[in-house]
C-alpha atoms as a PDB file:
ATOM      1  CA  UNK A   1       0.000   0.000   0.000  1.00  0.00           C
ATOM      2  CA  UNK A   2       1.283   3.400  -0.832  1.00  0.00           C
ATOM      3  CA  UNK A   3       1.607   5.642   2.016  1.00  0.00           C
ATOM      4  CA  UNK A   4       2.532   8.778   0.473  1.00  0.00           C
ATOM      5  CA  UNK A   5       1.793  11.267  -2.420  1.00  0.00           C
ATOM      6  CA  UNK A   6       3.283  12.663  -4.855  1.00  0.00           C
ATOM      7  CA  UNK A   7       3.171  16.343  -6.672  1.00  0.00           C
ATOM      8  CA  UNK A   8       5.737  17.670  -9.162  1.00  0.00           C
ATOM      9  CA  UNK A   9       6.955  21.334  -9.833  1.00  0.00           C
ATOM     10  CA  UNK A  10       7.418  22.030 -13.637  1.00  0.00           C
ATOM     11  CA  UNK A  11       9.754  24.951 -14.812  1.00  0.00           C
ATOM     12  CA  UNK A  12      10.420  24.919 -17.843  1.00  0.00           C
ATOM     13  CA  UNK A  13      11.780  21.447 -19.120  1.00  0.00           C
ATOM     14  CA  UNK A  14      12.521  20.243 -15.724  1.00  0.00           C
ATOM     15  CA  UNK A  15      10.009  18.084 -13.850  1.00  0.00           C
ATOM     16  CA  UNK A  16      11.215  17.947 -10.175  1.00  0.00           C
ATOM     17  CA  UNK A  17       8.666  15.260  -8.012  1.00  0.00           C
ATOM     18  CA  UNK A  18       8.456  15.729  -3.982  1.00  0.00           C
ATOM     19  CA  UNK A  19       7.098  13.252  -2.218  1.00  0.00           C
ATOM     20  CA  UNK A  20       4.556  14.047   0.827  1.00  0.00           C
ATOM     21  CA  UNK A  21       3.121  11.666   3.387  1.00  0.00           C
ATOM     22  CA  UNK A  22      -0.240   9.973   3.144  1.00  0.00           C
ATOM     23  CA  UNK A  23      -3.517  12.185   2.691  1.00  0.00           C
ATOM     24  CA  UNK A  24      -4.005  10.254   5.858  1.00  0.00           C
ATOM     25  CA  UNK A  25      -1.757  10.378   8.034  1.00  0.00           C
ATOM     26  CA  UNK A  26      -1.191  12.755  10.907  1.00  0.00           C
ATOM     27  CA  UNK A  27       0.826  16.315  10.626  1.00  0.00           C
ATOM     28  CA  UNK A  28      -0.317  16.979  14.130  1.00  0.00           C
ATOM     29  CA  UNK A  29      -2.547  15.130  16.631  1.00  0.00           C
ATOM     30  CA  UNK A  30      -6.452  15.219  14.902  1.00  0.00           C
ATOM     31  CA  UNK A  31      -4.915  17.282  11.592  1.00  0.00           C
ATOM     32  CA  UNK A  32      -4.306  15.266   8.534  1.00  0.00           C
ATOM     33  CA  UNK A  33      -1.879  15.926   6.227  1.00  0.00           C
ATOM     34  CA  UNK A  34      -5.023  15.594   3.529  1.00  0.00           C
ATOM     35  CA  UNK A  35      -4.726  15.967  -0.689  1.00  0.00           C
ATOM     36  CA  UNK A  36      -2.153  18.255  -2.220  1.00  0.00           C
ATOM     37  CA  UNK A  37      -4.103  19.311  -4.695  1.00  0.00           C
ATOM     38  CA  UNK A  38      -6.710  19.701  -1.975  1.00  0.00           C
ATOM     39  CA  UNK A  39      -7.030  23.615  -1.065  1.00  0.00           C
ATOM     40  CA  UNK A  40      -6.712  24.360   1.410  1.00  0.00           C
ATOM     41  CA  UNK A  41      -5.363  20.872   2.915  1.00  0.00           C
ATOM     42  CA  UNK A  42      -2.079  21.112   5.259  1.00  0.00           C
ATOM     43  CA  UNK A  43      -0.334  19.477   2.353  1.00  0.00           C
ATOM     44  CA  UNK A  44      -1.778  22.045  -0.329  1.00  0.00           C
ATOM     45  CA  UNK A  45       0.240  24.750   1.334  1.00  0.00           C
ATOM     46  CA  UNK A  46       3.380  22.506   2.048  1.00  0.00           C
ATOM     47  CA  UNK A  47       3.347  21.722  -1.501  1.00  0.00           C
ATOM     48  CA  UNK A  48       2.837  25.478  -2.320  1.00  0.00           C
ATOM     49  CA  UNK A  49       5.907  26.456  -0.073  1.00  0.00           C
ATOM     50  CA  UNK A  50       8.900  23.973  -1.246  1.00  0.00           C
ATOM     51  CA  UNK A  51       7.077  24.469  -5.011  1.00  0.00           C
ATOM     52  CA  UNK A  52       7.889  28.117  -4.981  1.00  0.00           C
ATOM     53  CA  UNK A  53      10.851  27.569  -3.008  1.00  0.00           C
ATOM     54  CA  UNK A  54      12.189  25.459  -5.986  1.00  0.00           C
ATOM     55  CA  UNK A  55      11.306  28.098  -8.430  1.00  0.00           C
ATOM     56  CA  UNK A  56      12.245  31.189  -6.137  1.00  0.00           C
ATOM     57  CA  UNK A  57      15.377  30.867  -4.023  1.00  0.00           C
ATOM     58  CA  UNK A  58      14.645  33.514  -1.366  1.00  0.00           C
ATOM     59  CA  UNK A  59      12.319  35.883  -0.911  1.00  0.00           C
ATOM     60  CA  UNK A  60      12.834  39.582   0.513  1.00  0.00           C
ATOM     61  CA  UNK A  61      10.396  40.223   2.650  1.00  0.00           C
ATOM     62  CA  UNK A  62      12.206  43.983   3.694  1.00  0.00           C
ATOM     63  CA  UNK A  63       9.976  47.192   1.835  1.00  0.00           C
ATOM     64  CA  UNK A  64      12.407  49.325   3.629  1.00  0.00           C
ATOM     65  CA  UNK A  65      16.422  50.062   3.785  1.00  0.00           C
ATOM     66  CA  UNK A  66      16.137  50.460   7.000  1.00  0.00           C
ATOM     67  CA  UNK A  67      14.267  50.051  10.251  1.00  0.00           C
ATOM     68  CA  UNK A  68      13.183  53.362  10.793  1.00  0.00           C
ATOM     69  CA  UNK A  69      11.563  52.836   6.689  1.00  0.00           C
ATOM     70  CA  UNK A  70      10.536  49.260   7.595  1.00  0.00           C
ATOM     71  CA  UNK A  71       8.765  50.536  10.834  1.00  0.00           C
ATOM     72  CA  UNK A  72       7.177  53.352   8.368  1.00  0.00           C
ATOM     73  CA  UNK A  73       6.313  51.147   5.038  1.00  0.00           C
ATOM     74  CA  UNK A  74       4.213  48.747   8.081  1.00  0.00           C
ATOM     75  CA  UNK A  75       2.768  51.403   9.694  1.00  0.00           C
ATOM     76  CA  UNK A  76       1.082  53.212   7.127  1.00  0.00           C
ATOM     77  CA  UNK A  77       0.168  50.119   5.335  1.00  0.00           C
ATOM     78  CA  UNK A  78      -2.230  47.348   7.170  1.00  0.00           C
ATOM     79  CA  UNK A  79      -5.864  47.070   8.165  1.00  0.00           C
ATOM     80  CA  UNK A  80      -8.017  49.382   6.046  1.00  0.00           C
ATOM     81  CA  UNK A  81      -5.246  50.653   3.745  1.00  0.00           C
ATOM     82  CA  UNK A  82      -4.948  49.150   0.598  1.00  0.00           C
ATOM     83  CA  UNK A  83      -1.515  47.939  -0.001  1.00  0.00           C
ATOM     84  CA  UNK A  84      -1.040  50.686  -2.867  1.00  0.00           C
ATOM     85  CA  UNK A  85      -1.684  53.351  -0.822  1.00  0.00           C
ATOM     86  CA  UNK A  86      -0.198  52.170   1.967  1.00  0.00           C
ATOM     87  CA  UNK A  87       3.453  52.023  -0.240  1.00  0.00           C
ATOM     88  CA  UNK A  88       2.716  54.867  -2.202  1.00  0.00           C
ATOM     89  CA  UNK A  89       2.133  57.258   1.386  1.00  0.00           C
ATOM     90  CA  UNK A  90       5.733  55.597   2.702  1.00  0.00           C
ATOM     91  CA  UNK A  91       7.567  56.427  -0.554  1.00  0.00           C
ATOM     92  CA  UNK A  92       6.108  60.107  -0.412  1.00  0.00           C
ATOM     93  CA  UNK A  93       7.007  60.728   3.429  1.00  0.00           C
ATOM     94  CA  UNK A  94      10.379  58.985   2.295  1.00  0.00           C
ATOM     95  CA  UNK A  95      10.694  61.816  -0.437  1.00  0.00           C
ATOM     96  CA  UNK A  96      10.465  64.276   1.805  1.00  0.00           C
ATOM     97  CA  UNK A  97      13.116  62.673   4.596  1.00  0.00           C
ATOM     98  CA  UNK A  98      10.988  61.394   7.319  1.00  0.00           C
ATOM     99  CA  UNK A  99      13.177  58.329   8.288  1.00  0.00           C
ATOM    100  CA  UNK A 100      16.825  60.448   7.918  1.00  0.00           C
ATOM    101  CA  UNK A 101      18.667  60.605  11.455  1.00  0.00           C
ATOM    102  CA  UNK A 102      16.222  63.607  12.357  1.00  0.00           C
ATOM    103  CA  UNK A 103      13.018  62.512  12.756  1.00  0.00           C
ATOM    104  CA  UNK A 104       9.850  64.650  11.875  1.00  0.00           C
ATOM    105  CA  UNK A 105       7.209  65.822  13.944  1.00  0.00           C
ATOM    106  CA  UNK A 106       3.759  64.564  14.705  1.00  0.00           C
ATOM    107  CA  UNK A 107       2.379  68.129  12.966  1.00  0.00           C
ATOM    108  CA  UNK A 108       5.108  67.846  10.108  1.00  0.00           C
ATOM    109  CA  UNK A 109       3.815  64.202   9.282  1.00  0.00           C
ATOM    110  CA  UNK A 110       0.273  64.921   9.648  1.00  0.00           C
ATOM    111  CA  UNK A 111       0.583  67.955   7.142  1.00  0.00           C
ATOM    112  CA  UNK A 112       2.033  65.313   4.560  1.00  0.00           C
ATOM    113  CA  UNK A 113       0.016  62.845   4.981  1.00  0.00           C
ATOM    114  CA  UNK A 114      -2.833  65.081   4.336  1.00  0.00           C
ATOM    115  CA  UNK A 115      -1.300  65.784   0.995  1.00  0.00           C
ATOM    116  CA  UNK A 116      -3.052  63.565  -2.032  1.00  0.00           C
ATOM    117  CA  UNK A 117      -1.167  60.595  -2.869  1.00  0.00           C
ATOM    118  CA  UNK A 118      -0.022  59.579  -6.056  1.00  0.00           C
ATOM    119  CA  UNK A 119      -0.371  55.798  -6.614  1.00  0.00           C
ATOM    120  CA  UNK A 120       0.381  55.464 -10.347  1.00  0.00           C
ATOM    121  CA  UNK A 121      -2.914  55.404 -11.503  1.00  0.00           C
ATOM    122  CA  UNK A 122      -4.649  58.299  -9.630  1.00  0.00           C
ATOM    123  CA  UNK A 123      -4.573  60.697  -6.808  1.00  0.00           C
ATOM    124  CA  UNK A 124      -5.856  59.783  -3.565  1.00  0.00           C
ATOM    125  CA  UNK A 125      -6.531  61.179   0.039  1.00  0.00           C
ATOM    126  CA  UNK A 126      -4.525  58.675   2.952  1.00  0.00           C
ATOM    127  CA  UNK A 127      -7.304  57.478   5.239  1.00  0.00           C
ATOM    128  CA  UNK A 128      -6.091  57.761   9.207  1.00  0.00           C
ATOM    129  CA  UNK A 129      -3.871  60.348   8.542  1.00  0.00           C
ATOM    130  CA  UNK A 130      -3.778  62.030  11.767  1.00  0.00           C
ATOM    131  CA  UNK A 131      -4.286  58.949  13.599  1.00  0.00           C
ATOM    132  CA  UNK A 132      -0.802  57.763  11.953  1.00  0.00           C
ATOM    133  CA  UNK A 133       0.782  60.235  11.824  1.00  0.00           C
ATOM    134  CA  UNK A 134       0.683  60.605  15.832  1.00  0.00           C
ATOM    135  CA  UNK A 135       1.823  56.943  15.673  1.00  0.00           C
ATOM    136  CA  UNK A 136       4.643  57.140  13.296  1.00  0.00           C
ATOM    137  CA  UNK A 137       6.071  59.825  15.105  1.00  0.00           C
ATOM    138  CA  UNK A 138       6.009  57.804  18.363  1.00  0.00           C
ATOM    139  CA  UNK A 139       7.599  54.810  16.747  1.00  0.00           C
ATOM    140  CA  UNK A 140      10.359  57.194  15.004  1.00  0.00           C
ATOM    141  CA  UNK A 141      11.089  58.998  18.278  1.00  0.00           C
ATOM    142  CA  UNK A 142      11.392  55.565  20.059  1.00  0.00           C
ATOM    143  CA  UNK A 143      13.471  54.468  17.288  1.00  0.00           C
ATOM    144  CA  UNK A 144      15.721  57.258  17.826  1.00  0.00           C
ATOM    145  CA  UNK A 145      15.959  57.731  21.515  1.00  0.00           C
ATOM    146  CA  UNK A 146      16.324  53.480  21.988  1.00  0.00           C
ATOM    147  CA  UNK A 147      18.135  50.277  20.518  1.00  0.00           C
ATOM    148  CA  UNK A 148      16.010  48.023  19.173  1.00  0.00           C
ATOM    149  CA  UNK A 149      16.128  44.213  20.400  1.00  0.00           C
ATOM    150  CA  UNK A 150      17.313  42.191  16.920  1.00  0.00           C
ATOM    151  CA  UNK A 151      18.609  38.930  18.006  1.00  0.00           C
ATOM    152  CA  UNK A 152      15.446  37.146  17.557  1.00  0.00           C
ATOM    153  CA  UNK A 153      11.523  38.205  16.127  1.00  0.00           C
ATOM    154  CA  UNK A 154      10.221  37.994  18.712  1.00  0.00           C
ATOM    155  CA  UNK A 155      11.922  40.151  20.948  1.00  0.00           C
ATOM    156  CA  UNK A 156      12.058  42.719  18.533  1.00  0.00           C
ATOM    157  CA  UNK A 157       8.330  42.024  18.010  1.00  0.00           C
ATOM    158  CA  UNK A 158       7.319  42.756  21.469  1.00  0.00           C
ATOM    159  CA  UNK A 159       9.473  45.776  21.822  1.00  0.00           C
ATOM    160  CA  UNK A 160       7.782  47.206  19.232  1.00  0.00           C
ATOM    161  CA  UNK A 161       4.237  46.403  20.595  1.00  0.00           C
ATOM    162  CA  UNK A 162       5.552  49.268  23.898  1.00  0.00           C
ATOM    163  CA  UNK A 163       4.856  51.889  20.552  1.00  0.00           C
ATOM    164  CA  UNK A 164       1.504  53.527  20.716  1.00  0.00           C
ATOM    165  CA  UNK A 165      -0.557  52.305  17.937  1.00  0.00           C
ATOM    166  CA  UNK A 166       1.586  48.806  16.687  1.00  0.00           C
ATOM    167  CA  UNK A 167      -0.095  45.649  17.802  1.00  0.00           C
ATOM    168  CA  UNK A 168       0.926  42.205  17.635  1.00  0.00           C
ATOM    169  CA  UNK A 169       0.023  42.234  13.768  1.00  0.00           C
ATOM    170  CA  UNK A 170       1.833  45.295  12.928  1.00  0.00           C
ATOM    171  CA  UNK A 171       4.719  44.453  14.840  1.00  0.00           C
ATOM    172  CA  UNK A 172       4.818  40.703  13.722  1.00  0.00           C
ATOM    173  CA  UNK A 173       4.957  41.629  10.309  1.00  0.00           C
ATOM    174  CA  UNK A 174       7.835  44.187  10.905  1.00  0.00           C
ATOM    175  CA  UNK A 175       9.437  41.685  12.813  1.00  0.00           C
ATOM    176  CA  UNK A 176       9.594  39.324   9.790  1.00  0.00           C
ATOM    177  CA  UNK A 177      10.142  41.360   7.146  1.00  0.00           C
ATOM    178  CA  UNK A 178      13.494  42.893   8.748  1.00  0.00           C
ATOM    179  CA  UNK A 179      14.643  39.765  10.553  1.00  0.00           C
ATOM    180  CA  UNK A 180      13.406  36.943   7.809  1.00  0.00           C
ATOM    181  CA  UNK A 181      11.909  35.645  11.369  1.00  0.00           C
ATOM    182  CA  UNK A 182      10.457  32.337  11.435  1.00  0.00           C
ATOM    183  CA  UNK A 183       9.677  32.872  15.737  1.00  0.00           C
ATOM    184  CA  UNK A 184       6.729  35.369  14.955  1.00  0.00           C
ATOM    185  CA  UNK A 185       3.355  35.289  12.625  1.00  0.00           C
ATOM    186  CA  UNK A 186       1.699  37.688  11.164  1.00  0.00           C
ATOM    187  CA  UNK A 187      -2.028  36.068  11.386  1.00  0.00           C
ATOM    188  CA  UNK A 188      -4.911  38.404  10.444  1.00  0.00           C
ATOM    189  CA  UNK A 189      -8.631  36.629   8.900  1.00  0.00           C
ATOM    190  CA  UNK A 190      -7.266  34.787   6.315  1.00  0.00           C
ATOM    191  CA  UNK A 191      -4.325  32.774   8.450  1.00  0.00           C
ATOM    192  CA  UNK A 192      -7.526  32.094  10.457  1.00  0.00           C
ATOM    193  CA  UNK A 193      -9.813  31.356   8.287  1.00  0.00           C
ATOM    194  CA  UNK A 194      -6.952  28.929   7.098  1.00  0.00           C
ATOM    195  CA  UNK A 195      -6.581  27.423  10.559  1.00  0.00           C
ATOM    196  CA  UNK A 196      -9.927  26.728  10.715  1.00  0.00           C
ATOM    197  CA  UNK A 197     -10.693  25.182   7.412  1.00  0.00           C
ATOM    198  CA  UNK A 198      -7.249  23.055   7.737  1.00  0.00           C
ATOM    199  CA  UNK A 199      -7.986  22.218  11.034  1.00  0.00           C
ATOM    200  CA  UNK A 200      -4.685  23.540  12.896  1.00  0.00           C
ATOM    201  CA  UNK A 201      -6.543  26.630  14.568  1.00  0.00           C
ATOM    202  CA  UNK A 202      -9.547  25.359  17.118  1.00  0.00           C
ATOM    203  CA  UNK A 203     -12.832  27.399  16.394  1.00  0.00           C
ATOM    204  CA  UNK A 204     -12.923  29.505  20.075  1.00  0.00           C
ATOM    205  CA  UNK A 205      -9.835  31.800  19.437  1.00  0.00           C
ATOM    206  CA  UNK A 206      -9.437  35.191  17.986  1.00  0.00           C
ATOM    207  CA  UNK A 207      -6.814  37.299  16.490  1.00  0.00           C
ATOM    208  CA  UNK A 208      -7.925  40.585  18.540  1.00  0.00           C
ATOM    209  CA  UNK A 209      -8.139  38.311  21.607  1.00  0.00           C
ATOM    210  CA  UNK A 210      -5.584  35.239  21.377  1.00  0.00           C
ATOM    211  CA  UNK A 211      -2.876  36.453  19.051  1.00  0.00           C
ATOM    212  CA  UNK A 212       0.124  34.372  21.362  1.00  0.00           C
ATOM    213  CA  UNK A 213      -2.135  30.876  21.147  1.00  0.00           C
ATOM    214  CA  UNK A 214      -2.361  31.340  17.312  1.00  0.00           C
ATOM    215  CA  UNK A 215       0.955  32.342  16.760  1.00  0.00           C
ATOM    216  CA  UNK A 216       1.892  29.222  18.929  1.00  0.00           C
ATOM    217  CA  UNK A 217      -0.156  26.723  17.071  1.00  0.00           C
ATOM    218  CA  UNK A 218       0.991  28.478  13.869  1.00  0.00           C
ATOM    219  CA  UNK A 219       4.360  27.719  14.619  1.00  0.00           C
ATOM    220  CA  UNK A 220       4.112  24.068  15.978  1.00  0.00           C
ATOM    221  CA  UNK A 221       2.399  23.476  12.850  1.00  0.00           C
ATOM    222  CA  UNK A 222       5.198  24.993  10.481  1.00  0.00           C
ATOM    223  CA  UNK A 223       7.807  22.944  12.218  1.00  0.00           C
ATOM    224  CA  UNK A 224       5.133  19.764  11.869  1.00  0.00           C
ATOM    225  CA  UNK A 225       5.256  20.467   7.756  1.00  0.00           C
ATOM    226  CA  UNK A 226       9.056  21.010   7.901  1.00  0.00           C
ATOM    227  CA  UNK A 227       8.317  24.704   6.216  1.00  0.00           C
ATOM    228  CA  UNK A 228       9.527  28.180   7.099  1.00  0.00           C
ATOM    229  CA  UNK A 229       6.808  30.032   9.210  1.00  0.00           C
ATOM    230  CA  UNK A 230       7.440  33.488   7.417  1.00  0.00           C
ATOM    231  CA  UNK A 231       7.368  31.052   3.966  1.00  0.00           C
ATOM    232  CA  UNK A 232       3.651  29.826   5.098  1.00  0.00           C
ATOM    233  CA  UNK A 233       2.296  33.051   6.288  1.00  0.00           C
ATOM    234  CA  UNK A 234       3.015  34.992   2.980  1.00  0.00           C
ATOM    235  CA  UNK A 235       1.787  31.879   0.719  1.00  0.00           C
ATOM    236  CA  UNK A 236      -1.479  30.946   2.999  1.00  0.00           C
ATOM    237  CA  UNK A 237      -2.079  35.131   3.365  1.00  0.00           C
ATOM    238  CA  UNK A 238      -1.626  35.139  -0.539  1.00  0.00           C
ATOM    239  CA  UNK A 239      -3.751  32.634  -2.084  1.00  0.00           C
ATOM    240  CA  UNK A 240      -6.519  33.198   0.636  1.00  0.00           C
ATOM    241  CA  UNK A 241      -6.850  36.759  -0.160  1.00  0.00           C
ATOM    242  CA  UNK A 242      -6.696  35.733  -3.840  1.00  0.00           C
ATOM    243  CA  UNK A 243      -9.488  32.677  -3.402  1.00  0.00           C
ATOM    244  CA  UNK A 244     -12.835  34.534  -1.417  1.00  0.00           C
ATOM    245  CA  UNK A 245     -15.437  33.354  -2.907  1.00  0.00           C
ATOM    246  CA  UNK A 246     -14.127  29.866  -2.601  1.00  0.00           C
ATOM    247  CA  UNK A 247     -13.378  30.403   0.984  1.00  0.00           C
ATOM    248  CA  UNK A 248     -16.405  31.783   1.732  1.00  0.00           C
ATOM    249  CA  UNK A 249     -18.420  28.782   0.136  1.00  0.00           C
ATOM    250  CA  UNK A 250     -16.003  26.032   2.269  1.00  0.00           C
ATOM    251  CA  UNK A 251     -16.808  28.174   5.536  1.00  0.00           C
ATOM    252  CA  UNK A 252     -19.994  27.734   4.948  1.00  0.00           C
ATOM    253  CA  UNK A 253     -20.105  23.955   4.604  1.00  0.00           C
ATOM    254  CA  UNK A 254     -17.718  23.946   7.531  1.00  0.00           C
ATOM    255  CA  UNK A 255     -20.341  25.254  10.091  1.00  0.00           C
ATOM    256  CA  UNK A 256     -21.947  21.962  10.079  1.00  0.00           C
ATOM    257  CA  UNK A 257     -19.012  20.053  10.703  1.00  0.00           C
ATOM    258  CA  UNK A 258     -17.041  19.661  14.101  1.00  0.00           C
ATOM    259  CA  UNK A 259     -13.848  21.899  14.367  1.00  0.00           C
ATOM    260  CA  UNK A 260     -10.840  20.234  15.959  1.00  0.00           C
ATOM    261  CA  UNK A 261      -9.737  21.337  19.156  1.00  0.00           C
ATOM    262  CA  UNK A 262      -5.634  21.729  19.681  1.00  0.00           C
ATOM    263  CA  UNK A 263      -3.505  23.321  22.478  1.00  0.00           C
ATOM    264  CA  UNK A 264      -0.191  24.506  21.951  1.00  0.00           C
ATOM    265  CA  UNK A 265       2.364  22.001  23.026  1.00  0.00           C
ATOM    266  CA  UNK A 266       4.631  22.970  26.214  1.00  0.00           C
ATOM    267  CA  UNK A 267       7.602  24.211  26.173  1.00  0.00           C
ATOM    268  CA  UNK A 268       9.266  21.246  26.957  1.00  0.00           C
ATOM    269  CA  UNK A 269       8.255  19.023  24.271  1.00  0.00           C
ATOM    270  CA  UNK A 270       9.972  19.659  21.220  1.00  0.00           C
ATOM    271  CA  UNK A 271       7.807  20.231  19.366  1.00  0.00           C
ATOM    272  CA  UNK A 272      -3.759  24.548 -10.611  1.00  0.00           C
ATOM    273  CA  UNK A 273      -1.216  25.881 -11.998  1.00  0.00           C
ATOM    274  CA  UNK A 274      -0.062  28.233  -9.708  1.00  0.00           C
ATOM    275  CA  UNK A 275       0.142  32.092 -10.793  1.00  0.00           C
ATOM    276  CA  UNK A 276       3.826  31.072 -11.023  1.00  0.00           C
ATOM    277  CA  UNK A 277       3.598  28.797 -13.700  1.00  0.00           C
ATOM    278  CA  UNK A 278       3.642  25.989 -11.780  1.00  0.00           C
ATOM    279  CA  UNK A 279       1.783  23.120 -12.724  1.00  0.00           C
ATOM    280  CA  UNK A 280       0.913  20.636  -9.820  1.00  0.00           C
ATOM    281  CA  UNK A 281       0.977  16.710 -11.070  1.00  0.00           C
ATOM    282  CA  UNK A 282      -0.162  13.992  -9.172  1.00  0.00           C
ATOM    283  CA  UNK A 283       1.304  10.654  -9.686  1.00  0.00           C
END
């Protein structure tokens, strides 16, 4: 009897076959590792990760040179900012020298970011802007006055949550982006809405409320898949995003079914064709 499965990645004129185990079998206790070419199956998105990984050596996660810009380009982008805006109001404020050795003041930013942006295709007003700009000149001023943690995500992660206005989220996802850190997650609905439809997230938690049990659970399943935790956040984020109508429709069959319950483990355990051009085979 076979006990695994097979996909392939195709690029170009080079088939290259990775081998997965049994739709069956356990990643973690009550998950199963389910169909590659099942979305969205714990295997779909392991297959997604090493396929892209095969095609795309490393990604750069950084939007900024440095942290002062990386702390800006995050700031002003996230929840209710569409990612356009969001870089085109950090390249403007960049323009002008708000992340040089002399930071800006709360007035100065809010005057710019009052300005209309220019996104490439048309000119538009930044949503927030006084409520960010009183943020971004917090998190400068800290940036300034203080050394930031960098020997791990996570500590640099919750240093940056002592900044007025950057949560876990915002933080996380600075976090990653400047370290590559794989000890942080930057989970927002569609990480959850992943968790719950793969089974790896129980359905009682919350993002605004339990952000440390996720991120915990997100992790232990990572290491379960062998994957990169910043590689499975930006490819889970990506294609759920991308796929709403078909999430939608499998959260809807899903309230009839019973959600699997998991607790993070202690400590002390040790724990399509793809827009790509990838073409997934199954042998």
């Amino acid at each position: 009897m076979n006990m695994t499965q097979r996909g392939a990645v195709i690029i170009g004129p080079t088939i290259i076959n990775i081998d997965f185990p049994s739709s069956e079998q356990d990643v973690l206790p009550g998950v199963k590792w389910g169909q590659i070419e099942a979305f969205p199956s714990p295997a779909y998105w392991a297959y997604q990760v090493f396929a892209r990984r095969l095609e795309i050596n490393a990604i750069n996660y950084k939007l900024g040179q440095t942290l002062k810009e990386e702390v800006g380009a995050c700031l002003l982008g996230g929840h209710g900012i569409p990612a356009a805006i969001g870089i085109a109001a950090f390249n403007m404020l960049k323009s002008y020298g708000a992340f040089e050795t002399e930071s800006p003041s709360e007035d100065c930013l809010y005057e710019w970011l009052s300005q209309p942006i220019n996104t490439g295709n048309k000119s538009v007003r930044y949503r927030f802007a006084k409520q960010k700009a009183r943020y971004l000149a917090a998190a400068l001023n800290k940036l300034e006055a203080e050394a930031p943690p960098v020997e791990s995500g996570r500590q640099l992660r919750d240093w940056l949550t002592t900044i007025p206005g950057i949560g876990y989220k915002t933080a996380s996802w600075i976090a990653r982006n400047w370290l590559s850190a794989d000890d942080v997650a930057i989970l927002d609905i569609h990480i959850l809405r992943a968790g719950l439809l793969g089974g790896f997230f129980p359905g009682n938690l919350t993002v605004e409320r339990n952000y440390l049990e996720l991120e915990e659970l997100f992790i232990q399943f990572s290491k379960a898949m062998g994957v990169k935790t910043s590689e499975l956040d930006a490819i889970i984020w990506y294609e759920m995003q991308a796929s709403s109508s078909t999430v939608f429709n499998l959260l809807e069959s899903l309230r009839e079914q019973p959600i699997v319950k998991l607790k993070p483990r202690s400590r002390r355990t040790q724990n399509r064709q793809t827009d790509s051009g990838q073409t997934l085979m199954l042998f």
